[in-house]
Every structure is written in structure tokens, then in C-alpha cells.
C-alpha atoms as a PDB file:
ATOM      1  CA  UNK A   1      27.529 -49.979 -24.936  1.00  0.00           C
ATOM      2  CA  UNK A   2      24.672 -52.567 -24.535  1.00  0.00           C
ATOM      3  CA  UNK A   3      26.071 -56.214 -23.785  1.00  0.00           C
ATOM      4  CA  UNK A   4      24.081 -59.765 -24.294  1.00  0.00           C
ATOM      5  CA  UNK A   5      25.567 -62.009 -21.873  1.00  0.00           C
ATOM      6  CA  UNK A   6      25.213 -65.777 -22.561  1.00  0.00           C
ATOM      7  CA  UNK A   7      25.350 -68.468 -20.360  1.00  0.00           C
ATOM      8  CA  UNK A   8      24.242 -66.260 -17.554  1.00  0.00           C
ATOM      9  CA  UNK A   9      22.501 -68.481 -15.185  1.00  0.00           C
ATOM     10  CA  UNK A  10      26.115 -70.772 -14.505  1.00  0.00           C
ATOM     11  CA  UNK A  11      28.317 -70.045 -11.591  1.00  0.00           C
ATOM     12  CA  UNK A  12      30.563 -68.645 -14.572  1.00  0.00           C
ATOM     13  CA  UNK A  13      27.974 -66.529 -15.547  1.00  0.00           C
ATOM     14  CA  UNK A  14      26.296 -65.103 -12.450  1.00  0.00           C
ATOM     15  CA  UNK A  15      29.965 -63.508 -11.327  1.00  0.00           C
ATOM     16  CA  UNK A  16      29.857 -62.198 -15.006  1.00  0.00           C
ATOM     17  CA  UNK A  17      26.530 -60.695 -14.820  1.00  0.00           C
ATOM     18  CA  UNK A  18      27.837 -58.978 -11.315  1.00  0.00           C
ATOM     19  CA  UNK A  19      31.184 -57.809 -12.662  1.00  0.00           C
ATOM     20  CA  UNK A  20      29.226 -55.842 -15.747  1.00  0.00           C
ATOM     21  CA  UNK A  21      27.245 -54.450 -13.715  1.00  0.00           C
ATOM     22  CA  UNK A  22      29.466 -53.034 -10.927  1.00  0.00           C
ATOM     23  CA  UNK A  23      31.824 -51.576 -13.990  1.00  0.00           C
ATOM     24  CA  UNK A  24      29.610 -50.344 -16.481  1.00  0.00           C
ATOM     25  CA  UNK A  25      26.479 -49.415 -13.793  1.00  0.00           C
ATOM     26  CA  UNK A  26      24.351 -47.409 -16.452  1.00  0.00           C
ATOM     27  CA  UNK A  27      24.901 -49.816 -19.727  1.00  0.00           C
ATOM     28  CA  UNK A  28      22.042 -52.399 -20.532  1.00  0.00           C
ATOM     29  CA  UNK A  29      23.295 -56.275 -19.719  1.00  0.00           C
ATOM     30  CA  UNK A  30      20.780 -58.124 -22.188  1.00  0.00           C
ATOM     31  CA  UNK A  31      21.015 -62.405 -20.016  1.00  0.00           C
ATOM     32  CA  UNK A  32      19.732 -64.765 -22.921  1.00  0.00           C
ATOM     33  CA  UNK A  33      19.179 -67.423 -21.341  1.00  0.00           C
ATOM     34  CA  UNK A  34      16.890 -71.036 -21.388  1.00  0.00           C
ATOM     35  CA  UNK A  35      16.007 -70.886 -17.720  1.00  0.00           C
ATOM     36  CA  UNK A  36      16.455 -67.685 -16.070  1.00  0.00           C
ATOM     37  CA  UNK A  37      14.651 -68.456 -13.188  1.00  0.00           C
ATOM     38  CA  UNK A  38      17.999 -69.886 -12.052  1.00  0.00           C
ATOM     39  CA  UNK A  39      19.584 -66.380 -11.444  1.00  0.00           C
ATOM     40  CA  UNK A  40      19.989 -65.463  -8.049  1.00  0.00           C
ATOM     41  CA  UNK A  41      16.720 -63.328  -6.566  1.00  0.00           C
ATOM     42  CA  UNK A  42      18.708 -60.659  -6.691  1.00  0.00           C
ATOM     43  CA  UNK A  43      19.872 -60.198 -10.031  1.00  0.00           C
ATOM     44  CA  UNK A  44      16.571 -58.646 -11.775  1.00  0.00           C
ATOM     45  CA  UNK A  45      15.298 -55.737 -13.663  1.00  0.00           C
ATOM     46  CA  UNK A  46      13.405 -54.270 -10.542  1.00  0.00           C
ATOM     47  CA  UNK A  47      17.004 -53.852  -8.650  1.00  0.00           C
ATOM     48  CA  UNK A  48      18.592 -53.317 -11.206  1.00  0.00           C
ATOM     49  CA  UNK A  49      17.248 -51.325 -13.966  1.00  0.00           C
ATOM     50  CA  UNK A  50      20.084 -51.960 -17.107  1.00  0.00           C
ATOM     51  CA  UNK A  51      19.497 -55.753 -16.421  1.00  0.00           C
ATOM     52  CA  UNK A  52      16.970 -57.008 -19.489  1.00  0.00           C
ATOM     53  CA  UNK A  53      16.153 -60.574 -19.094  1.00  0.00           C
ATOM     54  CA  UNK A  54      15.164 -62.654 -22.305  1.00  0.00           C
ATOM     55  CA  UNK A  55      14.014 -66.237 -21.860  1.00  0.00           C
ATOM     56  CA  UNK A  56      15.316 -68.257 -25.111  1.00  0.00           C
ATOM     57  CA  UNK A  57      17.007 -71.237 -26.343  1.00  0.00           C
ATOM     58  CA  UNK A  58      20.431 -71.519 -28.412  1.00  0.00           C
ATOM     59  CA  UNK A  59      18.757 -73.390 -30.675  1.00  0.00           C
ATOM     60  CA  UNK A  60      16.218 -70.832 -31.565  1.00  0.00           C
ATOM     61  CA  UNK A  61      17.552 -69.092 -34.218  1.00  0.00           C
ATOM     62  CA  UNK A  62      14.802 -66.009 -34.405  1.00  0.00           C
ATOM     63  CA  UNK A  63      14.944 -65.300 -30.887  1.00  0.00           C
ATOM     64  CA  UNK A  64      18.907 -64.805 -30.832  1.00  0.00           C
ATOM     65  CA  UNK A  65      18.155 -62.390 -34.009  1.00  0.00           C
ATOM     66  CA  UNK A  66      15.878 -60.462 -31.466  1.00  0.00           C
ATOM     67  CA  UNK A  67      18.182 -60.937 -28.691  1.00  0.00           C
ATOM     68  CA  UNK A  68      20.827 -59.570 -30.325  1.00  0.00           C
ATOM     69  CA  UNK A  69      19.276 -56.561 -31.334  1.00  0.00           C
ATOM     70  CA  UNK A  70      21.338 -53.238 -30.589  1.00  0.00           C
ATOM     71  CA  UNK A  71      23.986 -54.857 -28.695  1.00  0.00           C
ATOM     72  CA  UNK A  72      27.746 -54.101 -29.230  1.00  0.00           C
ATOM     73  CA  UNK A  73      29.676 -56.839 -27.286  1.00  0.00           C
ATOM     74  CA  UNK A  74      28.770 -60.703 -26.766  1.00  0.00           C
ATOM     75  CA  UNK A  75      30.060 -62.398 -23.906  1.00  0.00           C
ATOM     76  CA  UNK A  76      29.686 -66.050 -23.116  1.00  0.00           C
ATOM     77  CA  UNK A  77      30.338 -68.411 -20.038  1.00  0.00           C
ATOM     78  CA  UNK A  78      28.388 -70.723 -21.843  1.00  0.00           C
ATOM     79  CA  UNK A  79      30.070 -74.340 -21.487  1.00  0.00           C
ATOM     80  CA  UNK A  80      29.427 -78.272 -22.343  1.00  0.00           C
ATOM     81  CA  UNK A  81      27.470 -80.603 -19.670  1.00  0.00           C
ATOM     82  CA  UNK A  82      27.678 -83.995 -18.544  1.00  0.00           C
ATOM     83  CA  UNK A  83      25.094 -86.194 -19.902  1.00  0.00           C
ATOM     84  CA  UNK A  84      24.587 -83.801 -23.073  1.00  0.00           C
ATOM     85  CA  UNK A  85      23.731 -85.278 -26.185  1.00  0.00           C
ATOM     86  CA  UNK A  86      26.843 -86.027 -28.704  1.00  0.00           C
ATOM     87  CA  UNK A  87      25.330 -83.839 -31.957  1.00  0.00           C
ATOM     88  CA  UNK A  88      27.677 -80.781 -29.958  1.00  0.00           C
ATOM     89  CA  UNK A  89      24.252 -78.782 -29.972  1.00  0.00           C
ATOM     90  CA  UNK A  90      26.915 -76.248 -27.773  1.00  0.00           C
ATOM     91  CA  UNK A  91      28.732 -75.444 -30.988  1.00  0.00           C
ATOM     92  CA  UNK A  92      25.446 -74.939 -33.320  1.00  0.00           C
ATOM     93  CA  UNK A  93      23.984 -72.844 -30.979  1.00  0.00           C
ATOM     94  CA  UNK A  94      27.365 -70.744 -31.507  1.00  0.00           C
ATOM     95  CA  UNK A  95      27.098 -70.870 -35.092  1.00  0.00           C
ATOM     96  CA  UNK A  96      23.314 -69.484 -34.680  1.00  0.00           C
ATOM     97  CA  UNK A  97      24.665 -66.813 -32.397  1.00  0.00           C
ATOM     98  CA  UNK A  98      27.775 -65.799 -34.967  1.00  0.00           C
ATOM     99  CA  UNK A  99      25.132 -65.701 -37.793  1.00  0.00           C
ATOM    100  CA  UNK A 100      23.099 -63.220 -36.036  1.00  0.00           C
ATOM    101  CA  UNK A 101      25.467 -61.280 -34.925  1.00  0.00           C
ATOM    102  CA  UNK A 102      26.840 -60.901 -38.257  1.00  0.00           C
ATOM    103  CA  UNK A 103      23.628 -60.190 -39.456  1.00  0.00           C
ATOM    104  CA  UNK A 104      23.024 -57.564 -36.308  1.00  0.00           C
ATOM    105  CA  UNK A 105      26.600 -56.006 -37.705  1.00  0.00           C
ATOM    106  CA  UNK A 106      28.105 -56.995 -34.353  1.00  0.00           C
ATOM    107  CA  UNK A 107      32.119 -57.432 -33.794  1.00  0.00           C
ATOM    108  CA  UNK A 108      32.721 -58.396 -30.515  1.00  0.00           C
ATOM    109  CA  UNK A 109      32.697 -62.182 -29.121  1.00  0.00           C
ATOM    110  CA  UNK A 110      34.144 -62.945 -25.955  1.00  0.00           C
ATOM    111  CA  UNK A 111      33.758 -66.744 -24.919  1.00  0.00           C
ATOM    112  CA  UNK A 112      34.938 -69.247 -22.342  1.00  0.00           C
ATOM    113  CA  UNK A 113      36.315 -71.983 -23.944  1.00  0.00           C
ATOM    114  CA  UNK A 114      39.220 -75.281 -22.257  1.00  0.00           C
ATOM    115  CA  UNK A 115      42.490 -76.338 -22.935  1.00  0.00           C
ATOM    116  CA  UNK A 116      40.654 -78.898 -25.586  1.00  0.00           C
ATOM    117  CA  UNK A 117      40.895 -76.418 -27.556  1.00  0.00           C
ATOM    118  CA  UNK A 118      44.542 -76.126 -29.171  1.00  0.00           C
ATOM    119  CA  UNK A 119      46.124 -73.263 -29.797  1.00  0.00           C
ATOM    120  CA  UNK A 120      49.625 -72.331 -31.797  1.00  0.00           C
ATOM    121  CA  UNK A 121      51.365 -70.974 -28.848  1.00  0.00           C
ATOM    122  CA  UNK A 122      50.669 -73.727 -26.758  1.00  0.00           C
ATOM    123  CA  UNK A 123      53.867 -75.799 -26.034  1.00  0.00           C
ATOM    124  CA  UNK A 124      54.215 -79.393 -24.754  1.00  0.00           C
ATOM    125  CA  UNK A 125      53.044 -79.688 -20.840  1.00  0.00           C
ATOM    126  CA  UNK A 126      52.285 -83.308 -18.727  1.00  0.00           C
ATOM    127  CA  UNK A 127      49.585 -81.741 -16.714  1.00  0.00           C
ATOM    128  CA  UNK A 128      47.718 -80.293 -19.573  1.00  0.00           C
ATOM    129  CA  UNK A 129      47.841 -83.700 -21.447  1.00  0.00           C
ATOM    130  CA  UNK A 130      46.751 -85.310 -18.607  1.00  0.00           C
ATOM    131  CA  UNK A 131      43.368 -83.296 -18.163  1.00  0.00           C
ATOM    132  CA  UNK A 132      42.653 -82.740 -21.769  1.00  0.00           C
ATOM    133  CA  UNK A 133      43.107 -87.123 -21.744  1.00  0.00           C
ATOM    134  CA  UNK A 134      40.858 -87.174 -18.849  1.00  0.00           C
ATOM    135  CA  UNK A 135      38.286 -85.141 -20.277  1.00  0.00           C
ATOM    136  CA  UNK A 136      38.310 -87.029 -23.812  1.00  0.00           C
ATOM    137  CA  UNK A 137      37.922 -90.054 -22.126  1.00  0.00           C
ATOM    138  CA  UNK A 138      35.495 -89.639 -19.848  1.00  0.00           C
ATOM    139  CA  UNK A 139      33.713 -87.271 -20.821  1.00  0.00           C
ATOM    140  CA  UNK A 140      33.143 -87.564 -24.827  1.00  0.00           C
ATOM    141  CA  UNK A 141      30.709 -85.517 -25.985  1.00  0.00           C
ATOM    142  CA  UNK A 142      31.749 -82.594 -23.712  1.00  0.00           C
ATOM    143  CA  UNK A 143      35.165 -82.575 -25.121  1.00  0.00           C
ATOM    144  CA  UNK A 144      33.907 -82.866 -28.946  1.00  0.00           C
ATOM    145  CA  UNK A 145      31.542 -79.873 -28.098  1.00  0.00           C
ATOM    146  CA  UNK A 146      33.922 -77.509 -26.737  1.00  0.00           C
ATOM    147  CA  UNK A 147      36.588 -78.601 -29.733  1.00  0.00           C
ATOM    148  CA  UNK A 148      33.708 -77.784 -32.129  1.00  0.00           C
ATOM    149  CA  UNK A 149      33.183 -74.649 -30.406  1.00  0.00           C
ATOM    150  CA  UNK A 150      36.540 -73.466 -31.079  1.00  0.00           C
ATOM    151  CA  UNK A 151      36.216 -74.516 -34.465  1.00  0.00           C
ATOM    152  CA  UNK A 152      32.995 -72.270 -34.939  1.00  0.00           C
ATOM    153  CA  UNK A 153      34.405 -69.583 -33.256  1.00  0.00           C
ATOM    154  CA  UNK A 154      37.858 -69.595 -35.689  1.00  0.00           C
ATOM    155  CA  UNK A 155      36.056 -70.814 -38.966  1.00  0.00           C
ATOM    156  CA  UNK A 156      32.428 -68.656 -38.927  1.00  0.00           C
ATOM    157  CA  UNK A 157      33.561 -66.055 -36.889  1.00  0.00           C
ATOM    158  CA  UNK A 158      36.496 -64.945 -39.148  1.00  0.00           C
ATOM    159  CA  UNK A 159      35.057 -61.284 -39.572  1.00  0.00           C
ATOM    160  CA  UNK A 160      34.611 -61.124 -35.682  1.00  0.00           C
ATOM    161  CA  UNK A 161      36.487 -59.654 -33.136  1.00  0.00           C
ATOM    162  CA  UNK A 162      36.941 -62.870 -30.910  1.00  0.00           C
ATOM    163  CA  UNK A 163      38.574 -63.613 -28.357  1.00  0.00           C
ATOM    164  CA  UNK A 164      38.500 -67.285 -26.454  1.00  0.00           C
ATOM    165  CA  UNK A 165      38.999 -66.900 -22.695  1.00  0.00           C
ATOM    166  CA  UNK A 166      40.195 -70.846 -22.214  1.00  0.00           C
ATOM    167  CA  UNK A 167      40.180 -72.012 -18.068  1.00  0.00           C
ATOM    168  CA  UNK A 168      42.019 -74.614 -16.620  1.00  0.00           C
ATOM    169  CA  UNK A 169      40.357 -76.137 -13.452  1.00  0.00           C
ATOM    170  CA  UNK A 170      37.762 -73.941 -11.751  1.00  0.00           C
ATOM    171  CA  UNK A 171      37.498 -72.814  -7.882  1.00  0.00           C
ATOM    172  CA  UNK A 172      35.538 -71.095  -6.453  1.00  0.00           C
ATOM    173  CA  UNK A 173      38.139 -69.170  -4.835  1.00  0.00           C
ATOM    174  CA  UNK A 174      37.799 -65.154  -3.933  1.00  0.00           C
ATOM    175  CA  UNK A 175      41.044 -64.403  -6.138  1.00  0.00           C
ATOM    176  CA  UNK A 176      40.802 -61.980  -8.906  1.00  0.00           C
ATOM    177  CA  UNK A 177      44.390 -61.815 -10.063  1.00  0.00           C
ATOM    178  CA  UNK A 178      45.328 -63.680 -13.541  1.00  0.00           C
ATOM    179  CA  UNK A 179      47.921 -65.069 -15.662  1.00  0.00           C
ATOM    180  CA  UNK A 180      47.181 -64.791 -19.117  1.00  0.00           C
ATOM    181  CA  UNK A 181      49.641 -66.986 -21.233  1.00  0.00           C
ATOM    182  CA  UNK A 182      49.244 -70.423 -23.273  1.00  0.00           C
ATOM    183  CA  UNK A 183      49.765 -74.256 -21.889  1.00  0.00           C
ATOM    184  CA  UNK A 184      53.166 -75.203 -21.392  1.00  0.00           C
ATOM    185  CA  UNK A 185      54.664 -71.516 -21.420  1.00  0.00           C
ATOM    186  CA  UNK A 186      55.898 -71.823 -17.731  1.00  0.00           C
ATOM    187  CA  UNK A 187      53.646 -69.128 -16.452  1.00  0.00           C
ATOM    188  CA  UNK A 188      50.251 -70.137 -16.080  1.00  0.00           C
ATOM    189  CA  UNK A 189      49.486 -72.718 -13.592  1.00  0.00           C
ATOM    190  CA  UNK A 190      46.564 -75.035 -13.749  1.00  0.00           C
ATOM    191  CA  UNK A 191      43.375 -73.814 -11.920  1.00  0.00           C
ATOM    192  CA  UNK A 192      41.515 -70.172 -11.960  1.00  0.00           C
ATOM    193  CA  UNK A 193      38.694 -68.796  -9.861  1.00  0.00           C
ATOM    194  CA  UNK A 194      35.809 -67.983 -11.310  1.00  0.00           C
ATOM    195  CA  UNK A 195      35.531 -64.306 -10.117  1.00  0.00           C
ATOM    196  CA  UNK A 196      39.099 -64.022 -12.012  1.00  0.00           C
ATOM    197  CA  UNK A 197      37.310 -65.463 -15.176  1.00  0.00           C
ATOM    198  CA  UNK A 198      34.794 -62.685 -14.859  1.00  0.00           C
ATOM    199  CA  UNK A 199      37.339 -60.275 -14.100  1.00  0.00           C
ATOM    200  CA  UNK A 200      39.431 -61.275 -16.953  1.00  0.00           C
ATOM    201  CA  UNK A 201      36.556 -60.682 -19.261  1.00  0.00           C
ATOM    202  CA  UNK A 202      34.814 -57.490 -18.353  1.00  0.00           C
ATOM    203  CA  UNK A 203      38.673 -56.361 -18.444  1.00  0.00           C
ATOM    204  CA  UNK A 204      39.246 -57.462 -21.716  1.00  0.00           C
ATOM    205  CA  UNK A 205      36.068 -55.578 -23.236  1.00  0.00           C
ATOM    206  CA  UNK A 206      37.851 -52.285 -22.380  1.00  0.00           C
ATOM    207  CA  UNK A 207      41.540 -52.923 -23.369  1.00  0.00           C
ATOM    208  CA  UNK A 208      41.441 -55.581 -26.745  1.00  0.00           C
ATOM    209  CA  UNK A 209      44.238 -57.058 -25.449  1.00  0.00           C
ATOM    210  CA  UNK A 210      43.711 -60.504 -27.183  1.00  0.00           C
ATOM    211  CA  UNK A 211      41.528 -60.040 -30.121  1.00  0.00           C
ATOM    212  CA  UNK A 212      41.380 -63.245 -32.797  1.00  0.00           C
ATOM    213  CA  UNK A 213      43.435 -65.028 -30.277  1.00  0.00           C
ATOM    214  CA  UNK A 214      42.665 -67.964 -27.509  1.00  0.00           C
ATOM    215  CA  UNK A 215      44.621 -67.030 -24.166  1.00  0.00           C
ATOM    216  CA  UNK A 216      44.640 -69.402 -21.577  1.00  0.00           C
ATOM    217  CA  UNK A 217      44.371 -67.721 -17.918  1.00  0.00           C
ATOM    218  CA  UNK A 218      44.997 -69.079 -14.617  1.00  0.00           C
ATOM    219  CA  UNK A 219      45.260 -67.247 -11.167  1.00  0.00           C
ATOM    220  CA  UNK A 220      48.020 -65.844 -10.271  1.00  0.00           C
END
């Protein structure tokens, strides 16, 4: 199984990169990333032989093609930023990716996604409202990229296996252990560590669980 991990150089992304390779050791982890001088020293292709580094943008619509050569599984901790410009270049670059994946005859797509994105399952809950408000308010663009994320993901990626891993409030926290459930459902709470993120993903490539659907996870 070769993997192209996107979003790699995040906080997200870097516990990603570390889960993959502790449970598949001997698979090649392709990081696509824009700056991947940001990964820690320690995560290269001299200590660790499986790990392929590509330097690229989402934007660049040949180099994903290339990218994406070979692989079987996509998995993204890619996210929105403050500051980013309102054209939801997050959500294009998607579309790129789900294009050449399509054309690369590859199923899988795992990706982080927020509570801004709806789901059917999700039921009515104060706190939820609350941050999704916050976020839409104050943070505009973000919140109409990761929408238009979801969007892509549902719309474009209709012949994919996807699955959108949607977070709560992050920590940094050393707990592994999820919920997996939708807002309002009186399980989930409302934060997650990231290390459970990346646990919750690499699991999810080996048991399918929550294919075509948008689960949100918190730690348990």
C-alpha cells in the first residue's frame, strides 16, 4: 500500500506522518507538501527509507498528477488559515487532488474537515452552534473554505471512497482514545487531541468503518 499524505508539515500532519510510519513500517508515505522544510529533522528519507518527500503546491495541478502516481490511499490534515485569501483556494486545491486521483484510478480519501461542515446525523447542540458562530464570524474565509471543502469532497468525489474525519477543538494532549459520533448525539464531547486525530485515521485505513460518511470524533 503506498500512501500520499497531505498537509504533512501541520501539527495535524507531523503526528500523521509518525503514526503511518510506526504501523505500516515497510509501505512508502509519499508528504506533498509546499514547504517541507518545515518537517521535523527527523522525519526524512535518510532515517527513514519509505518516507518520499515531494515539494509542490495544491494549486499545481501536474505535480499532484505526478504525486499521485501509484498510490492507493490519500490522507489529508490539510486545513484553512487565518489571513487566507477568500477565493477558498483550500477547496480547489481538493478538487485538483480528486481529479487526479480519479484520473490515477485511486479510491481512497481520508480528510480532516470541522463541524462547519453539516452533516445528516448531526442533531441540535448549543456548544456546537456556538463555535461554528464563532468561526463564521470571525473568521470568514476559513469557514467558507472548509464548507467548500466538504462540498468538493461530497459533489466531485462521488466515485471515491471518502471519508471526512471532522475535529472539534484541538489539544495537544497525549490521549489517543476517541469518540466517533455526530454533533448533538450526546456522546462526543467538544475537543480531541491531535495524536487521537492521527490515530483515528491510520485506524480507519485498515477497518472502512465510515466510508462516504463525515464522523465527528472527540476524545474520549
Amino acid at each position: 500500500m503506498r500512501f500520499l499524505v497531505l498537509g504533512g508539515t501541520g501539527p495535524c500532519g507531523v503526528l500523521l506522518i509518525r503514526e503511518l510510519l510506526s504501523q505500516f513500517p515497510s509501505e512508502p508515505i509519499v508528504v506533498y507538501a509546499r514547504s517541507p522544510q518545515k518537517l521535523p529533522a527527523d522525519l526524512n528519507s535518510t532515517a527513514y527509507p519509505t518516507l518520499i518527500i515531494i515539494k509542490g503546491d495544491l494549486s499545481d495541478k501536474e505535480a499532484i498528477e505526478r504525486a499521485l502516481e501509484g498510490v492507493d490511499v490519500v490522507l489529508s490534515a490539510l486545513g484553512p488559515l487565518f489571513g487566507q485569501p477568500s477565493d477558498t483556494p483550500l477547496a480547489r486545491g481538493y478538487g485538483l487532488v480528486i481529479d487526479a486521483m480519479e484520473k490515477n484510478g485511486i479510491k481512497r480519501l481520508i480528510a480532516l474537515g470541522t463541524t462547519s461542515i453539516a452533516d445528516p446525523a448531526d442533531k441540535s447542540s448549543l456548544a456546537y452552534t456556538l463555535m461554528i458562530n464563532a468561526v463564521k464570524t470571525g473568521a470568514r474565509s476559513m469557514y467558507k473554505d472548509i464548507v467548500a471543502v466538504g462540498e468538493t469532497i461530497r459533489s466531485r468525489g462521488q466515485n471515491l471512497d471518502w471519508t471526512l474525519v471532522r475535529v472539534p477543538i484541538l489539544t495537544n494532549s497525549d490521549n489517543t482514545k476517541v469518540i466517533a459520533g455526530s454533533v448533538g448525539d450526546g456522546k462526543v464531547g467538544t475537543t480531541l487531541s491531535r495524536k487521537g486525530f492521527a490515530t483515528f485515521v491510520v485506524e480507519e485505513v485498515k477497518q472502512r468503518q465510515w466510508v462516504k460518511k463525515a464522523p465527528l470524533i472527540t476524545s474520549a
